[in-house]
Structure formats: C-alpha cells, structure tokens
N, C-alpha and C. Protein backbone atom coordinates (compact mmCIF):
# COMPACT_ATOMS: atom_id res chain seq x y z
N UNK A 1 -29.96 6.24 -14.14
CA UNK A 1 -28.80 5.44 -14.52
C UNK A 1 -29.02 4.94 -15.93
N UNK A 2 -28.09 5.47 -16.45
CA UNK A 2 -28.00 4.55 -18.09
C UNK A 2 -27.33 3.36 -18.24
N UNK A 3 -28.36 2.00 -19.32
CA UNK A 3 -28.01 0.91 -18.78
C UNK A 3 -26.29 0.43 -19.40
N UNK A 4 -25.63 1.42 -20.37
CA UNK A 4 -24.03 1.16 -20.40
C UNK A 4 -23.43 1.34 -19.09
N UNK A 5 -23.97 2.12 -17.63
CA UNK A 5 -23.56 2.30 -16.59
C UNK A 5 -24.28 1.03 -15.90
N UNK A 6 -24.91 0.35 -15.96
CA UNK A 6 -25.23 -0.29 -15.57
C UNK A 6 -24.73 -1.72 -15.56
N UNK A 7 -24.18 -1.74 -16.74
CA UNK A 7 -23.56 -2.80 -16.75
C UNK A 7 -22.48 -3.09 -16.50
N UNK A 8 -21.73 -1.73 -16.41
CA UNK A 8 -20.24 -2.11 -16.41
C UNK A 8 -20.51 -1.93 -14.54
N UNK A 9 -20.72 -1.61 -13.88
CA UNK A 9 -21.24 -2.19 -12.64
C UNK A 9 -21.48 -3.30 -12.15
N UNK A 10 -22.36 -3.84 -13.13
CA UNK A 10 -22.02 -5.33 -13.20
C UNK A 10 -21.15 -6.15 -13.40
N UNK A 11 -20.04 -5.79 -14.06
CA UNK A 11 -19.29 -6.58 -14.50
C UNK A 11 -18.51 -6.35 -13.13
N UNK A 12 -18.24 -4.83 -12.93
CA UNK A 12 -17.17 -4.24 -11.68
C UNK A 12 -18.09 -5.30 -10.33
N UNK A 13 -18.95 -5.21 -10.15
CA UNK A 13 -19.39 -5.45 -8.88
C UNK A 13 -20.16 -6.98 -8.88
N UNK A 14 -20.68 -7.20 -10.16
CA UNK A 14 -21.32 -8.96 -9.70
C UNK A 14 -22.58 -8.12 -9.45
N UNK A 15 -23.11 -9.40 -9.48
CA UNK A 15 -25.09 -9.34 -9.43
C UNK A 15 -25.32 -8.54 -8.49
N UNK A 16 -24.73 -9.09 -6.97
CA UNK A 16 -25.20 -8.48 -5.96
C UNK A 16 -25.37 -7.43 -5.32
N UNK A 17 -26.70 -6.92 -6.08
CA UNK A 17 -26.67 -5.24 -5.45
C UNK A 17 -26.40 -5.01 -3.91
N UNK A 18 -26.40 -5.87 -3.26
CA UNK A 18 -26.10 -5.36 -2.19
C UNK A 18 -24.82 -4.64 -1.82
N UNK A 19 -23.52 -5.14 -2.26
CA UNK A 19 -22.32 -5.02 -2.24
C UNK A 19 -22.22 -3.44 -3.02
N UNK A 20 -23.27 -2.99 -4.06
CA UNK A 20 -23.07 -2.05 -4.83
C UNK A 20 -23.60 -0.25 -3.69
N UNK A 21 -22.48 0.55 -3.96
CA UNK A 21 -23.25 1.57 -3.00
C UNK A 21 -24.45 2.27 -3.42
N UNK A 22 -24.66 2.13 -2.04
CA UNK A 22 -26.00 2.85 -1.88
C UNK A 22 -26.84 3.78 -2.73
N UNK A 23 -26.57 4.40 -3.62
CA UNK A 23 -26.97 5.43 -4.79
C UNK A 23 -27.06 4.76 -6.05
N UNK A 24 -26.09 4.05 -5.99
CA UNK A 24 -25.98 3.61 -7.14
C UNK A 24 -26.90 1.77 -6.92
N UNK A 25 -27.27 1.58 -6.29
CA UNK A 25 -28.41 0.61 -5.77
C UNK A 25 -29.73 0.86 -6.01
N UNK A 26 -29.58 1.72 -5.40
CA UNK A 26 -31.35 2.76 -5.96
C UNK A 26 -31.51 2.35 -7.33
N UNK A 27 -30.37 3.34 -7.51
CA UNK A 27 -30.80 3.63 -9.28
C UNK A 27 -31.22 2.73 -10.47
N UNK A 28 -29.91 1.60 -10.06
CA UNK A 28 -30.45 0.10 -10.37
C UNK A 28 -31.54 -0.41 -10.20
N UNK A 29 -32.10 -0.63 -9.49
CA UNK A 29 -33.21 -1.13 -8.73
C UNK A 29 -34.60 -0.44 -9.98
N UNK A 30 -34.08 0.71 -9.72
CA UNK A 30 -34.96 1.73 -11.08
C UNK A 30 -35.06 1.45 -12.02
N UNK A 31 -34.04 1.48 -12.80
CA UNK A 31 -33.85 0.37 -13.93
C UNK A 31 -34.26 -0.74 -14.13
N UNK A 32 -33.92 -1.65 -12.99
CA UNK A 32 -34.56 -3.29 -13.67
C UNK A 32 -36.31 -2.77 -13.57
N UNK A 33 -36.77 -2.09 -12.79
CA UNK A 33 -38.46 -1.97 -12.94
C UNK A 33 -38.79 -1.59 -14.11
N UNK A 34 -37.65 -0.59 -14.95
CA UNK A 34 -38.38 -0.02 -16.39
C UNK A 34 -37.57 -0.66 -17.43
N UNK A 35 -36.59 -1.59 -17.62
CA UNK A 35 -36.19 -1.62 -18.51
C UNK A 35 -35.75 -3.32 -18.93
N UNK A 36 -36.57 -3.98 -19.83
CA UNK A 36 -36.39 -5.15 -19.89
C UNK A 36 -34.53 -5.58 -20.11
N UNK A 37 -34.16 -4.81 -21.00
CA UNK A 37 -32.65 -4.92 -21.15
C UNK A 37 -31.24 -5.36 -20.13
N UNK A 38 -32.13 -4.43 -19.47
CA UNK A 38 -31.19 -4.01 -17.74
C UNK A 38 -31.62 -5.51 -17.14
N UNK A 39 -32.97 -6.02 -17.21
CA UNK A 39 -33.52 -7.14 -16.36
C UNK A 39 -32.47 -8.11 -17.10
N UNK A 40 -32.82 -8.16 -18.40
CA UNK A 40 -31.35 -9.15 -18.73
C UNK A 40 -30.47 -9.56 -18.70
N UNK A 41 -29.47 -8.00 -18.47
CA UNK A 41 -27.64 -8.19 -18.30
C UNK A 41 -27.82 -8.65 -16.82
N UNK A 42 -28.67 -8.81 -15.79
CA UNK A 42 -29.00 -8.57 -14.66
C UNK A 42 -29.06 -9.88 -14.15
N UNK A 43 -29.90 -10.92 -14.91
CA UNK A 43 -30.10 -12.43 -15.14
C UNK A 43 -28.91 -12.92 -15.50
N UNK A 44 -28.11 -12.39 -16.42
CA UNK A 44 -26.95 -13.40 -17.23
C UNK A 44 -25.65 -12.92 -16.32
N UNK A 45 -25.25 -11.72 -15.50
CA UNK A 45 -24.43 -11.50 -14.51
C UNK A 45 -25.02 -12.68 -13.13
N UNK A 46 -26.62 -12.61 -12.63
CA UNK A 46 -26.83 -13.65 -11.67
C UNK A 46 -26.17 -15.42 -12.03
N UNK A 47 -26.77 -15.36 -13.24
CA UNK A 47 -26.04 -16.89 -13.81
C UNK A 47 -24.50 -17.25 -13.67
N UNK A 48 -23.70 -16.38 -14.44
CA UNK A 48 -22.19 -15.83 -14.20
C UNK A 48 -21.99 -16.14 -12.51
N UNK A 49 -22.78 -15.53 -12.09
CA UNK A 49 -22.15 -15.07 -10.42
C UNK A 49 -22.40 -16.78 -9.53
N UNK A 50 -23.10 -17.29 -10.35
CA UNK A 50 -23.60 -19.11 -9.55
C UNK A 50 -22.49 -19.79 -10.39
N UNK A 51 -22.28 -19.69 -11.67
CA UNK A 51 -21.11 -20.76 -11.93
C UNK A 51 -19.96 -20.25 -11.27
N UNK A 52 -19.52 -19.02 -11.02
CA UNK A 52 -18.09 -18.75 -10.67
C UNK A 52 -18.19 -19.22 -8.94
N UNK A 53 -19.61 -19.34 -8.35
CA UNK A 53 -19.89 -19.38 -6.93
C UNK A 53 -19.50 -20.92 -6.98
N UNK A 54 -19.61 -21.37 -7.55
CA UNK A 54 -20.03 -23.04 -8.01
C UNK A 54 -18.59 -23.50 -8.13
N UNK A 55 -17.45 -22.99 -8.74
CA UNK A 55 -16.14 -23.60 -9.48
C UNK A 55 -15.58 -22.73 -8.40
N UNK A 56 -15.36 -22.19 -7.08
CA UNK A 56 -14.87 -22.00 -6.21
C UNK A 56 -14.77 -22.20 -5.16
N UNK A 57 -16.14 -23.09 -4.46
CA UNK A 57 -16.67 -23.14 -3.72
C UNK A 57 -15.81 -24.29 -2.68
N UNK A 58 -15.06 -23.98 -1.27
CA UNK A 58 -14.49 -24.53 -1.22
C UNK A 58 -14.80 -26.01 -0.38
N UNK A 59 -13.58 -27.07 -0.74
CA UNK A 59 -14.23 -28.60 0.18
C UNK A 59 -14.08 -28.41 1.27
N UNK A 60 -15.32 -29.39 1.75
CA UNK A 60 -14.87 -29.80 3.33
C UNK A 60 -14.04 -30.36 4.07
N UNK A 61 -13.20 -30.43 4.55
CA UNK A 61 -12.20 -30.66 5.27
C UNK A 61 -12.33 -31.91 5.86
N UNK A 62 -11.56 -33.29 6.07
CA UNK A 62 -12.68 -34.71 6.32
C UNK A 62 -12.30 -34.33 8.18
N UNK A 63 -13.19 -35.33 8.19
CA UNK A 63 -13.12 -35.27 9.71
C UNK A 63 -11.68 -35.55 10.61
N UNK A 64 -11.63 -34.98 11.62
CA UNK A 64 -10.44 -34.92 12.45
C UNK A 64 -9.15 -35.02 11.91
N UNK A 65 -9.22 -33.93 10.61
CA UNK A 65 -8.05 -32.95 10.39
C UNK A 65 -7.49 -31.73 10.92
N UNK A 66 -8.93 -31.47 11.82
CA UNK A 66 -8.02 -30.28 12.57
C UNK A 66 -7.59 -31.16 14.17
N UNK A 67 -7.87 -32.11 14.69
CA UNK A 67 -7.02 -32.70 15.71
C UNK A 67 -5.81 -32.97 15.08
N UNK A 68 -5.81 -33.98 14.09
CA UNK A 68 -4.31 -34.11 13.62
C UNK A 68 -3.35 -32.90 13.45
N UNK A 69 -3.40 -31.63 13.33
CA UNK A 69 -3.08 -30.14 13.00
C UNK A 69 -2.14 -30.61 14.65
N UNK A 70 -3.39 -30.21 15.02
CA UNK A 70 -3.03 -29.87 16.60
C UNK A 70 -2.04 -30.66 16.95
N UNK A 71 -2.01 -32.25 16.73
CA UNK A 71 -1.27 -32.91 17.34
C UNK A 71 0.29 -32.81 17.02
N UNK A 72 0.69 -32.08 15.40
CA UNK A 72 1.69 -32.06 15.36
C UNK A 72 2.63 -31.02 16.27
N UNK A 73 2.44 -30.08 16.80
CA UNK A 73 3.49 -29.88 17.38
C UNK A 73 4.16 -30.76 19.05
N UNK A 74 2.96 -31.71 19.43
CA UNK A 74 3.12 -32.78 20.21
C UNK A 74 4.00 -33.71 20.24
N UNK A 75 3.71 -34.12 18.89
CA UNK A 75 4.52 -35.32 18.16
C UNK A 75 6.11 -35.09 17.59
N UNK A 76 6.05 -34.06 17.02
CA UNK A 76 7.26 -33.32 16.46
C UNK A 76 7.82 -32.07 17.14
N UNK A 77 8.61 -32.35 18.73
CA UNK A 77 8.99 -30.78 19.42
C UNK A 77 10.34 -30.44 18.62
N UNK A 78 10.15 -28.93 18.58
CA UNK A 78 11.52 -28.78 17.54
C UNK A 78 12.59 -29.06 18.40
N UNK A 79 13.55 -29.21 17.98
CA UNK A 79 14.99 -30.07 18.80
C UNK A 79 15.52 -28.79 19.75
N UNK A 80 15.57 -27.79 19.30
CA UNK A 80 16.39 -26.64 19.98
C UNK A 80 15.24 -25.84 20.44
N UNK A 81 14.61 -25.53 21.36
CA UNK A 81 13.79 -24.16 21.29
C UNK A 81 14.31 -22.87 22.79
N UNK A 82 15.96 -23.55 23.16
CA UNK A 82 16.80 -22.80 23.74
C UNK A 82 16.96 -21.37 22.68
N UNK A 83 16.90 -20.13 23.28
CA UNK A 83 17.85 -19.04 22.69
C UNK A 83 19.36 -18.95 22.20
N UNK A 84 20.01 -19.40 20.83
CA UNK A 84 21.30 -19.77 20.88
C UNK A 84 21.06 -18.55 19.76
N UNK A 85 22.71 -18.68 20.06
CA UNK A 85 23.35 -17.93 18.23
C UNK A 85 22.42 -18.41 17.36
N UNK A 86 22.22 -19.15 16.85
CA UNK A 86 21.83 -19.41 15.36
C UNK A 86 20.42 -18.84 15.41
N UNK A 87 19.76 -18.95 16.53
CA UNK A 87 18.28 -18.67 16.60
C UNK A 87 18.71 -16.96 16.59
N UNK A 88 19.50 -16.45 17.04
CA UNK A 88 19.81 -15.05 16.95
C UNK A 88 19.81 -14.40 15.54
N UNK A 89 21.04 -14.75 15.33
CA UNK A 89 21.21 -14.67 13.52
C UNK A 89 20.02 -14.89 12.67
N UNK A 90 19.27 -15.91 12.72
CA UNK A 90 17.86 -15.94 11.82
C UNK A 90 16.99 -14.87 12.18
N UNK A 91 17.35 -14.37 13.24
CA UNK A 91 16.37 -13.51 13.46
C UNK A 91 16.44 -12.28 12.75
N UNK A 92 17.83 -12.07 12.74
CA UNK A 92 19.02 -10.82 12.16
C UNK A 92 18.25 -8.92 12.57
N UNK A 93 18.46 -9.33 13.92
CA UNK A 93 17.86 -8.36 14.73
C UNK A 93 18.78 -6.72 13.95
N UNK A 94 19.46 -6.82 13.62
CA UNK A 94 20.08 -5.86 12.75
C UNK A 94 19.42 -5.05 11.62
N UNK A 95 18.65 -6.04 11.44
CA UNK A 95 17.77 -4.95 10.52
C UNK A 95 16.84 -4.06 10.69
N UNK A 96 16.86 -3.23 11.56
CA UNK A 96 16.54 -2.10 11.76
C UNK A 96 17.40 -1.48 11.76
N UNK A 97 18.45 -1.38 12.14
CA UNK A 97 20.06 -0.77 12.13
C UNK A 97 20.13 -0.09 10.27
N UNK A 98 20.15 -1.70 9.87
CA UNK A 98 20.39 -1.35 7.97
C UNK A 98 19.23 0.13 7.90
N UNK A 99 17.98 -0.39 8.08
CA UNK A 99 16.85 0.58 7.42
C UNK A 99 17.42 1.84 7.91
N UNK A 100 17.59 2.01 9.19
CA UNK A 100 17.76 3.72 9.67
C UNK A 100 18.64 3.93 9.29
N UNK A 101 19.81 3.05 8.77
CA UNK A 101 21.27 3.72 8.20
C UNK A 101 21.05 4.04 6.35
N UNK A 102 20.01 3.26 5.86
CA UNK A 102 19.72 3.52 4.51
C UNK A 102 18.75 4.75 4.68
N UNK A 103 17.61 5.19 5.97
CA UNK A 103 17.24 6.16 5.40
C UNK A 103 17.69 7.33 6.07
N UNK A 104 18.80 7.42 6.94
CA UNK A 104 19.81 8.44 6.98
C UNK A 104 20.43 8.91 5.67
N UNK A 105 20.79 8.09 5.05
CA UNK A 105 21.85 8.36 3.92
C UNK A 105 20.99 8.61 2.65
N UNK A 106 19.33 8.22 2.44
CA UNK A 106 18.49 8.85 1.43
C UNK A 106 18.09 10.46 1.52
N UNK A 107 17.92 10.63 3.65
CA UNK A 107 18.05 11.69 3.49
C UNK A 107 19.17 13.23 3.38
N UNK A 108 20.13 12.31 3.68
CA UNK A 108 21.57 13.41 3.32
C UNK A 108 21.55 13.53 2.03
N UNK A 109 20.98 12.27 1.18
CA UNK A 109 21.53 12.94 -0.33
C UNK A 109 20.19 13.79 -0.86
N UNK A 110 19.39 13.79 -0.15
CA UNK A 110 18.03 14.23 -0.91
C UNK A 110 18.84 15.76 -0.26
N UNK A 111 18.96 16.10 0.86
CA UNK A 111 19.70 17.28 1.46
C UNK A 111 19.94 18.08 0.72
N UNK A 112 21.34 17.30 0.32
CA UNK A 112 22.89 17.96 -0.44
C UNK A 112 22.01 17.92 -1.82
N UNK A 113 21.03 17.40 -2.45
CA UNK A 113 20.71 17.68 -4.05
C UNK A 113 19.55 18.92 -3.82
N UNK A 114 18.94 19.14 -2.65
CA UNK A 114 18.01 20.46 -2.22
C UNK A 114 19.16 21.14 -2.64
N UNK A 115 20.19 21.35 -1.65
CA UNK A 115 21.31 22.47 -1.36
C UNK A 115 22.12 22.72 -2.75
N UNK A 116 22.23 21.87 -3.43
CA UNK A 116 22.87 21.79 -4.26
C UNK A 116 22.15 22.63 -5.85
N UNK A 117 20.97 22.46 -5.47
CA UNK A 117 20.07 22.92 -7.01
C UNK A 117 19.62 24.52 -6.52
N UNK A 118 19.77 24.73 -5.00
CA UNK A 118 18.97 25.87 -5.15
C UNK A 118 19.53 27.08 -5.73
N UNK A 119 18.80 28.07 -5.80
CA UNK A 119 19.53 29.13 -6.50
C UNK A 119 19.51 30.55 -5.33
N UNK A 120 20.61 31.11 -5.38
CA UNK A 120 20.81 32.05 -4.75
C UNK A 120 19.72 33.31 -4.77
N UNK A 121 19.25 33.77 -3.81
CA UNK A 121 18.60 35.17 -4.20
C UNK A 121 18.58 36.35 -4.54
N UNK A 122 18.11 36.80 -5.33
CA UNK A 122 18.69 38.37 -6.13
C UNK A 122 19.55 39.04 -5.35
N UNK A 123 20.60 39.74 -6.07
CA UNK A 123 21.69 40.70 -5.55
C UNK A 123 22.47 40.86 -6.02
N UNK A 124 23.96 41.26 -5.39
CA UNK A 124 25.41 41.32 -5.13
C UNK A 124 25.38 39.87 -5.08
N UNK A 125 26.42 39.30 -6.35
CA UNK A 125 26.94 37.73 -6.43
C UNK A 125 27.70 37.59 -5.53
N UNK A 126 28.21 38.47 -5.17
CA UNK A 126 29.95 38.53 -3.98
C UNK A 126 29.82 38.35 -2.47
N UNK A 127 28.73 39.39 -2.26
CA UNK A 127 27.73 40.02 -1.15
C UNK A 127 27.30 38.61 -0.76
N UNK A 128 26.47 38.00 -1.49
CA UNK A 128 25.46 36.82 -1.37
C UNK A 128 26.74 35.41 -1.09
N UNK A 129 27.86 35.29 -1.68
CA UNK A 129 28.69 34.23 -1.53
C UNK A 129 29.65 34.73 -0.17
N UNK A 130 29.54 35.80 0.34
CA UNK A 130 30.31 36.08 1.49
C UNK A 130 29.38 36.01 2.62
N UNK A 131 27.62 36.00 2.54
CA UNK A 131 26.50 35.59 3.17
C UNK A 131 26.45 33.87 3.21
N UNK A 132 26.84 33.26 2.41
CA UNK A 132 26.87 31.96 2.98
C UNK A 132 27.67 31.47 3.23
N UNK A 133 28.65 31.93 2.98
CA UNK A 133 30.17 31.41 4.02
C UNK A 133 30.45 31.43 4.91
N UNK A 134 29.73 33.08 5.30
CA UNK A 134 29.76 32.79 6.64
C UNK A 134 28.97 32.57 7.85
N UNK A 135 27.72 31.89 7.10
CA UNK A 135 26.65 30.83 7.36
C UNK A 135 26.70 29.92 7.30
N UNK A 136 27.87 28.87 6.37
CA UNK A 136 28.65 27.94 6.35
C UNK A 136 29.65 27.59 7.60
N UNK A 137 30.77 28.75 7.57
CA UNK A 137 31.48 29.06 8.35
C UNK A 137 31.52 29.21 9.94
N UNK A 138 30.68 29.97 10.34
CA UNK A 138 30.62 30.55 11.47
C UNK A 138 30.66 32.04 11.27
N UNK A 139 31.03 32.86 10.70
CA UNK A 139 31.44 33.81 10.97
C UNK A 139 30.33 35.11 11.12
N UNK A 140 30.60 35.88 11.47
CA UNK A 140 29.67 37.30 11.64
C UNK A 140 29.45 37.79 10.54
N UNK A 141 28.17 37.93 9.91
CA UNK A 141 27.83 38.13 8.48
C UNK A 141 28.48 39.60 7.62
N UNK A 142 29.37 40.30 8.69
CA UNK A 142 29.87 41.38 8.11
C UNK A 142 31.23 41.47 7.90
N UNK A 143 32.07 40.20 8.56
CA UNK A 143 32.89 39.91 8.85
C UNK A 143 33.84 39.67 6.90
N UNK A 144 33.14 38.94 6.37
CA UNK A 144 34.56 38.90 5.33
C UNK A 144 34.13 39.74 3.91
N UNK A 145 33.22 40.98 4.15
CA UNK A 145 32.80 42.15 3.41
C UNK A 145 33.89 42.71 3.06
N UNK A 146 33.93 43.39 2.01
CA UNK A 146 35.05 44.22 1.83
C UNK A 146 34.41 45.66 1.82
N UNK A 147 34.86 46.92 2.42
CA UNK A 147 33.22 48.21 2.60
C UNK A 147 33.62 49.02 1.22
C-alpha cells in the first residue's frame, strides 16, 4: 500500500482499522510497521477521530423521562379513535389506485413511442404495410394483397 492510498482511507474511513476491509487492513497495518509517515497521518486521523467522538457524543437523558414518554398517551387519549370519514380520508386509501393508474399510462406511452419509432423490416413497402394491417386489423395476412 502506498501511503497517498493510505491516507485517503483515512480520511474515507477514520482511524479505525477495524471498520476498514480486510485487505486493505493488512496492508495498513504494514505500513504503520515500516513507515514513520503513515504512523503520523495515523496519529493525527486518531486525534481527529476523539474530537469529532467528543463534539457528538450524545447527553444523557435525566431521569424518568422515559416514564413521562410513556405516560403521555394515558394522560392525553386522542378524542376520536372510532373509524370515521375523516380518519378514512387521511388515510387516502386511494393511493394505490393513483400509482397503478400513473403506471398504466407510463406504460402505454412508453408502448406507443416503442411502436411508434420502430422501423419496418426490409422489403416490399406495400407488402410490409398490408402485413401490419392486417395484424392490426384482424385480417388473414393474404387477404388485402393485390397478386
């Protein structure tokens, strides 16, 4: 490992080789034994990695804030928790309806712009437009030929 790879590893991953994969752990590891440089960026990423550990680190919570949690839905029952209209409507059970009707209609137009761009296959122009008409149509493919 070269230590420009090495560092930007560091920067990507933080001190902790552990988090770093497996190969690329080794190799590190290799490095800080031979190379004072590497031991350096290695020290000043560990330092980095304690202040940012330090200015994140989150508070403790004071005591019997999580009873009070609990107690609110005790204290405060919501007024309605009957099934009515309005609880219906918020729900707007319809939207699944919208999605399958929007991706019906993404796929008709994606369809009609397939159908629309393709190009006919070598031949008789006449031959070939009396082949999809009456593949369009219904009709018996010999049916609106002229012999």
């Amino acid at each position: 490992m070269r230590l420009e790879e090495f560092e930007e590893l560091l920067e990507r991953r933080g001190a902790d080789l552990a988090t770093w994969p497996w190969r690329r752990r080794r190799a590190a590891r290799r490095l800080l034994g031979r190379s004072a440089a590497a031991q350096e960026a290695y020290d000043q990423a560990r330092a980095l990695d304690g202040w940012i550990g330090d200015a994140v680190r989150p508070v403790p919570a004071r005591a019997g804030l999580k009873a009070q949690l609990c107690r609110i839905p005790q204290n405060h029952p919501r007024e309605n928790d009957r099934l009515t209209v309005g609880v219906m409507l918020k729900a707007r059970p319809w939207r699944g309806f919208c999605y399958a009707g929007s991706t019906a209609a993404m796929a008709s137009l994606v369809a009609g712009v397939l159908v629309g761009t393709m190009q006919p296959p070598a031949g008789s122009g006449l031959a070939q437009m009396v082949d999809i008409a009456s593949l369009v149509y219904g009709l018996p493919p010999d049916q609106g030929r002229s012999q």
